[in-house]
Protein backbone atom coordinates (compact mmCIF):
# COMPACT_ATOMS: atom_id res chain seq x y z
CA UNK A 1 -11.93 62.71 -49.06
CA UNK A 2 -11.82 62.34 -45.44
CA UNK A 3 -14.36 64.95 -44.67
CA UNK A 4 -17.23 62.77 -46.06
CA UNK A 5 -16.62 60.34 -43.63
CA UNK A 6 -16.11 61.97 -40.35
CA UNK A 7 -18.52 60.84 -37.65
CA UNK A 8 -16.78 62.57 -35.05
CA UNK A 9 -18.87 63.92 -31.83
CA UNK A 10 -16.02 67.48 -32.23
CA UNK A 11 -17.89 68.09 -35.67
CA UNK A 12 -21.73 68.31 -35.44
CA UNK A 13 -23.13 70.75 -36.52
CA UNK A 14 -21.57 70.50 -39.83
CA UNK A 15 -23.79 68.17 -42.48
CA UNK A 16 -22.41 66.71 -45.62
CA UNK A 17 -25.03 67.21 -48.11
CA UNK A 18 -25.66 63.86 -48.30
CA UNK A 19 -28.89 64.19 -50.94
CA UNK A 20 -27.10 66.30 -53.29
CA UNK A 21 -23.98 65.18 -55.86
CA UNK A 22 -20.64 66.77 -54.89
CA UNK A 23 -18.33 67.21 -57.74
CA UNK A 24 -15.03 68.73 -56.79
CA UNK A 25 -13.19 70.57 -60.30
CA UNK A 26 -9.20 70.03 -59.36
CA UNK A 27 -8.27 71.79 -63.00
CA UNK A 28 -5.74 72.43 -64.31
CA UNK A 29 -4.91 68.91 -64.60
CA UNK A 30 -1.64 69.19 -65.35
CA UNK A 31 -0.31 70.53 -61.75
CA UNK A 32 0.38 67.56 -60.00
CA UNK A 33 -1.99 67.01 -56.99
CA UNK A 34 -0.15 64.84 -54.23
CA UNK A 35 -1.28 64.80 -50.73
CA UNK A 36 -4.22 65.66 -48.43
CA UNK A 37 -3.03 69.29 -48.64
CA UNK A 38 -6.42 70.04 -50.59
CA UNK A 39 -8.34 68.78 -47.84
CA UNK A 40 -9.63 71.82 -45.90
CA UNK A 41 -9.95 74.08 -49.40
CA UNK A 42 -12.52 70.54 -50.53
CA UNK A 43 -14.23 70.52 -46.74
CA UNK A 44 -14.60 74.71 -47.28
CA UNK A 45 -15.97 74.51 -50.51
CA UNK A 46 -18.42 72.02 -49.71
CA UNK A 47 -19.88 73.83 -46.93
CA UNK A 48 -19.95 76.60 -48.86
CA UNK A 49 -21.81 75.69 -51.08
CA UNK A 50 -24.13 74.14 -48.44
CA UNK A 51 -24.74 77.25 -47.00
CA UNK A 52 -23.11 76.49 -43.62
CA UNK A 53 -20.33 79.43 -43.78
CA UNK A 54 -20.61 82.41 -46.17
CA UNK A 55 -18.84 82.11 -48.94
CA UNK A 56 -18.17 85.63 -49.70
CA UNK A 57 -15.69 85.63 -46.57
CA UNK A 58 -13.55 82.95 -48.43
CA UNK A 59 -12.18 85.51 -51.17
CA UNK A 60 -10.24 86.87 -48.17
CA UNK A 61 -8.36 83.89 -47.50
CA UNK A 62 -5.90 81.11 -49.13
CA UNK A 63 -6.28 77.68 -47.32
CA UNK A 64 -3.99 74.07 -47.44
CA UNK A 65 -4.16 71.14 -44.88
CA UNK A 66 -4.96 68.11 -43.94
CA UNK A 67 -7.97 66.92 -42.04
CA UNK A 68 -8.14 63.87 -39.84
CA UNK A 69 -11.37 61.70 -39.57
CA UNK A 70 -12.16 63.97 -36.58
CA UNK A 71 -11.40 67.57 -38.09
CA UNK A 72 -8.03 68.11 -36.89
CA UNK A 73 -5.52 69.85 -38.93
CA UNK A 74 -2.65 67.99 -40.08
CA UNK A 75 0.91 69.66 -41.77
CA UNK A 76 1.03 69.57 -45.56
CA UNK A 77 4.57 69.19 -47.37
CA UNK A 78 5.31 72.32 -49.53
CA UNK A 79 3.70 74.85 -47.43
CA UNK A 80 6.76 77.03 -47.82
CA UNK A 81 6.35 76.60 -51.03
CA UNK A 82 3.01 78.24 -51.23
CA UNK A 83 3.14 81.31 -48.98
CA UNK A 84 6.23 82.11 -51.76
CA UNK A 85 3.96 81.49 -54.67
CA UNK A 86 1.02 83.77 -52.69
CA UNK A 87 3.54 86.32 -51.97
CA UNK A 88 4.93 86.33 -55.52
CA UNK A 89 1.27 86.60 -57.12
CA UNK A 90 0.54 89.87 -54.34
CA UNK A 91 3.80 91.38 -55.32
CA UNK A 92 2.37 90.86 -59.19
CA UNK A 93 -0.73 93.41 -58.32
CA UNK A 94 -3.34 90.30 -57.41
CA UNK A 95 -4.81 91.70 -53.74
CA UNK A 96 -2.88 90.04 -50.90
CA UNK A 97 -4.41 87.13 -49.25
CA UNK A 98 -4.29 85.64 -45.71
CA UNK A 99 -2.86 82.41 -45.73
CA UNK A 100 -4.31 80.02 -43.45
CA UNK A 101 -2.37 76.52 -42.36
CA UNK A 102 -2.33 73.90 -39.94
CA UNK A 103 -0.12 75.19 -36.93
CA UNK A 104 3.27 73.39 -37.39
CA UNK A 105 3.01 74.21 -41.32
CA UNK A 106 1.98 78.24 -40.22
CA UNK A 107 5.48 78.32 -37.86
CA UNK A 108 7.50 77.40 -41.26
CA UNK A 109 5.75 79.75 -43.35
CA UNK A 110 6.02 82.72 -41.12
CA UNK A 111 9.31 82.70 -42.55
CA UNK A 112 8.44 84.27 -45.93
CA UNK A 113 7.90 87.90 -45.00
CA UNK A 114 5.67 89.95 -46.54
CA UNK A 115 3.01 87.54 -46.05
CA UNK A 116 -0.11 87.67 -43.26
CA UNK A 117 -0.04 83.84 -42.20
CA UNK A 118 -2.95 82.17 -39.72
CA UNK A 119 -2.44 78.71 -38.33
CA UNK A 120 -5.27 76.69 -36.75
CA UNK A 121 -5.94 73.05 -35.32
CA UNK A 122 -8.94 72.16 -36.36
CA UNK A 123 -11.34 72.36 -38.72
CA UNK A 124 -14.13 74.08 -36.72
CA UNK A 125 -11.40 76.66 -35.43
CA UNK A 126 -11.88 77.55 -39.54
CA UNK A 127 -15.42 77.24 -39.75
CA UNK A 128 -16.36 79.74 -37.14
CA UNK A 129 -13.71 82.21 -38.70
CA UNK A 130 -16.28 81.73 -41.42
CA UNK A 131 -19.62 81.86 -40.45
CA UNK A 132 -22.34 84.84 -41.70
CA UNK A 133 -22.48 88.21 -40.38
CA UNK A 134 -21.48 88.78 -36.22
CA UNK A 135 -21.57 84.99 -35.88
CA UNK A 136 -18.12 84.79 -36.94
CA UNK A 137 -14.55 84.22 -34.71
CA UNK A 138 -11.55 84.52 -35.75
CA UNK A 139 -9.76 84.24 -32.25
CA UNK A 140 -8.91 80.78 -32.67
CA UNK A 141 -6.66 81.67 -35.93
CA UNK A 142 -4.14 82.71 -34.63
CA UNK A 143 -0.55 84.39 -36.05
CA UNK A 144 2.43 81.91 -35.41
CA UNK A 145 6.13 83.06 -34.47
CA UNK A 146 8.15 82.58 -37.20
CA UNK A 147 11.06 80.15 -36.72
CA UNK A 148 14.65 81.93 -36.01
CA UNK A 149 16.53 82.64 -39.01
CA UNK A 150 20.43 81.18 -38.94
CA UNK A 151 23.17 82.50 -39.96
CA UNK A 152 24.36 81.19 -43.15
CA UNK A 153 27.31 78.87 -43.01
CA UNK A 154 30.26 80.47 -45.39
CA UNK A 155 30.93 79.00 -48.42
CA UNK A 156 34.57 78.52 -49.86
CA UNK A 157 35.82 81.20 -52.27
CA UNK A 158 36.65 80.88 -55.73
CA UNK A 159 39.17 83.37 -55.64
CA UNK A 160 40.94 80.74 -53.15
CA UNK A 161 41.40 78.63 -56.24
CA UNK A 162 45.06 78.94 -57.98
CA UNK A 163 45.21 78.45 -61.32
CA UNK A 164 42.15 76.22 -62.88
CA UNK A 165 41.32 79.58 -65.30
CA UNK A 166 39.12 77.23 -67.69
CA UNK A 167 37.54 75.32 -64.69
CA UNK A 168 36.79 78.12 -62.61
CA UNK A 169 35.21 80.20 -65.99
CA UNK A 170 33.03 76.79 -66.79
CA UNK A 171 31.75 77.04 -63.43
CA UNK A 172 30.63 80.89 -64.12
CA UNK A 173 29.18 79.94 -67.14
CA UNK A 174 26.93 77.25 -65.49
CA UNK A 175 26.06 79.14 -62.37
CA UNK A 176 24.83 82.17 -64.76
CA UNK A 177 22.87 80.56 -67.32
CA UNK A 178 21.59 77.71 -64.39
CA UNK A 179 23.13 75.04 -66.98
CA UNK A 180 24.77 71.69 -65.50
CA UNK A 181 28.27 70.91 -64.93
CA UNK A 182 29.81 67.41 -65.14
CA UNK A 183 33.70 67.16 -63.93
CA UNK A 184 35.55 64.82 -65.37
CA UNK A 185 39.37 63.83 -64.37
CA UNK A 186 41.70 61.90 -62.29
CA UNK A 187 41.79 62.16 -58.34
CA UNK A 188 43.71 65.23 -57.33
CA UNK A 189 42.63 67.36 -60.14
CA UNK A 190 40.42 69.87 -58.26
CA UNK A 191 36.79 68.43 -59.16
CA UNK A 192 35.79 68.56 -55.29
CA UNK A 193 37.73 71.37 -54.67
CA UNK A 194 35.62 73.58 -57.27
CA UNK A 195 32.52 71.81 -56.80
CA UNK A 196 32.58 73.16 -53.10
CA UNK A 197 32.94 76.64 -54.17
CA UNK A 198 30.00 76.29 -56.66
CA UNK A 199 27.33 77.60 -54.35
CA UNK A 200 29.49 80.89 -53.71
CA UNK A 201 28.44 81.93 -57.06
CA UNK A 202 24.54 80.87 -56.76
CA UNK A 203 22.44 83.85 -55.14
C-alpha cells in the first residue's frame, strides 16, 4: 500500500501509526480486488482509526482511487461501474451516498444521474473534507461537469430483413432470454447481415 510509504514534504501532518499493527479486512474474498482503486478507502481508514479525521463523517461518503507516493489522486478503471452499483443500492432504500473520485474518474461518472459525485486531486484535498468539528473543508471537492452525452448511432432494422423467418425468430429468442447465438452457413447466407441488426433488439 502506497500510503505507508509516502515521505512526501505535500503530506505532513498525516502519521502512519507506525507502533501499532494495521490489518486491513478486504472480505468478501470472493469479489475480485484488482487495482489501486482501494487505495484512498485503505489511507481513510487508517487515519481513521488513528484519530487524524473523524470517522463519523465517513458514513456520508463512498470513496475509490489511487494514491501516488506523494498523495495525488490517480483514475481507477470501473469507476462507472461503481457510481451505477451506488445508485442502484440508493434506489433499493440504502441512504444515498456522495461518491468521491479522483477528477478524471468524477468527469466519467457524472454521467450516471441520480448520483451526487465529488472529484478531488489529492489526498489532503480529502482529508480536510474530513477533519473534526469546524476544522473541516470541503471546497476543494469539488462537483465535475459531466461529459456530453452523444447521440446514439442507428442501428439496422430487422424488419429490413426479407425472408430469414427462422433466423430472425432465433435472434428474438436469444436477445430475450440473453442466451448466445452461433451462425453457421455458407458466405452469402445473411449471418452478417442479421448479426448487425442484433443490437436493435438489445435495450
Amino acid at each position: 500500500m502506497s500510503f505507508a510509504t509516502v515521505h512526501s514534504r505535500a503530506l505532513r501532518g498525516l502519521e502512519f501509526p507506525h507502533n501499532k499493527r494495521v490489518t486491513v479486512n478486504l472480505a468478501p474474498a470472493d469479489l475480485p480486488k484488482e487495482s489501486g482503486r482501494f487505495d484512498l478507502p485503505i489511507a481513510l481508514g487508517i487515519l481513521a482509526a488513528a484519530g487524524q479525521i473523524d470517522a463519523a463523517r465517513l458514513d456520508e461518503y463512498e470513496f475509490a482511487g489511487e494514491l501516488s507516493l506523494g498523495g495525488e489522486l490517480r483514475p481507477v478503471h470501473g469507476a462507472l461501474a461503481v457510481g451505477l452499483a451506488l445508485r442502484r443500492h440508493a434506489g433499493a432504500g440504502e441512504s444515498s451516498r456522495t461518491l468521491v473520485l479522483p477528477r478524471p474518474s468524477a468527469v466519467e461518472t457524472a454521467l450516471v444521474g441520480g448520483l451526487r459525485v465529488l472529484g478531488a486531486g489529492h489526498l489532503l484535498d480529502v482529508v480536510r473534507a474530513l477533519l473534526p468539528g469546524d476544522a473541516a473543508d470541503a471546497s476543494a471537492l469539488r462537483e465535475p461537469e459531466a461529459l456530453p452525452r452523444r447521440a446514439a448511432a442507428a442501428l439496422p432494422d430487422l424488419r429490413d430483413v426479407k425472408g430469414q423467418a427462422a433466423a430472425k425468430r432465433a435472434l428474438e429468442i436469444a436477445a430475450a432470454g440473453e442466451l448466445s447465438l452461433l451462425m453457421v452457413g455458407p458466405p452469402g447466407t445473411g449471418k452478417s447481415m442479421l448479426a448487425q441488426r442484433l443490437g436493435g433488439l438489445l435495450p
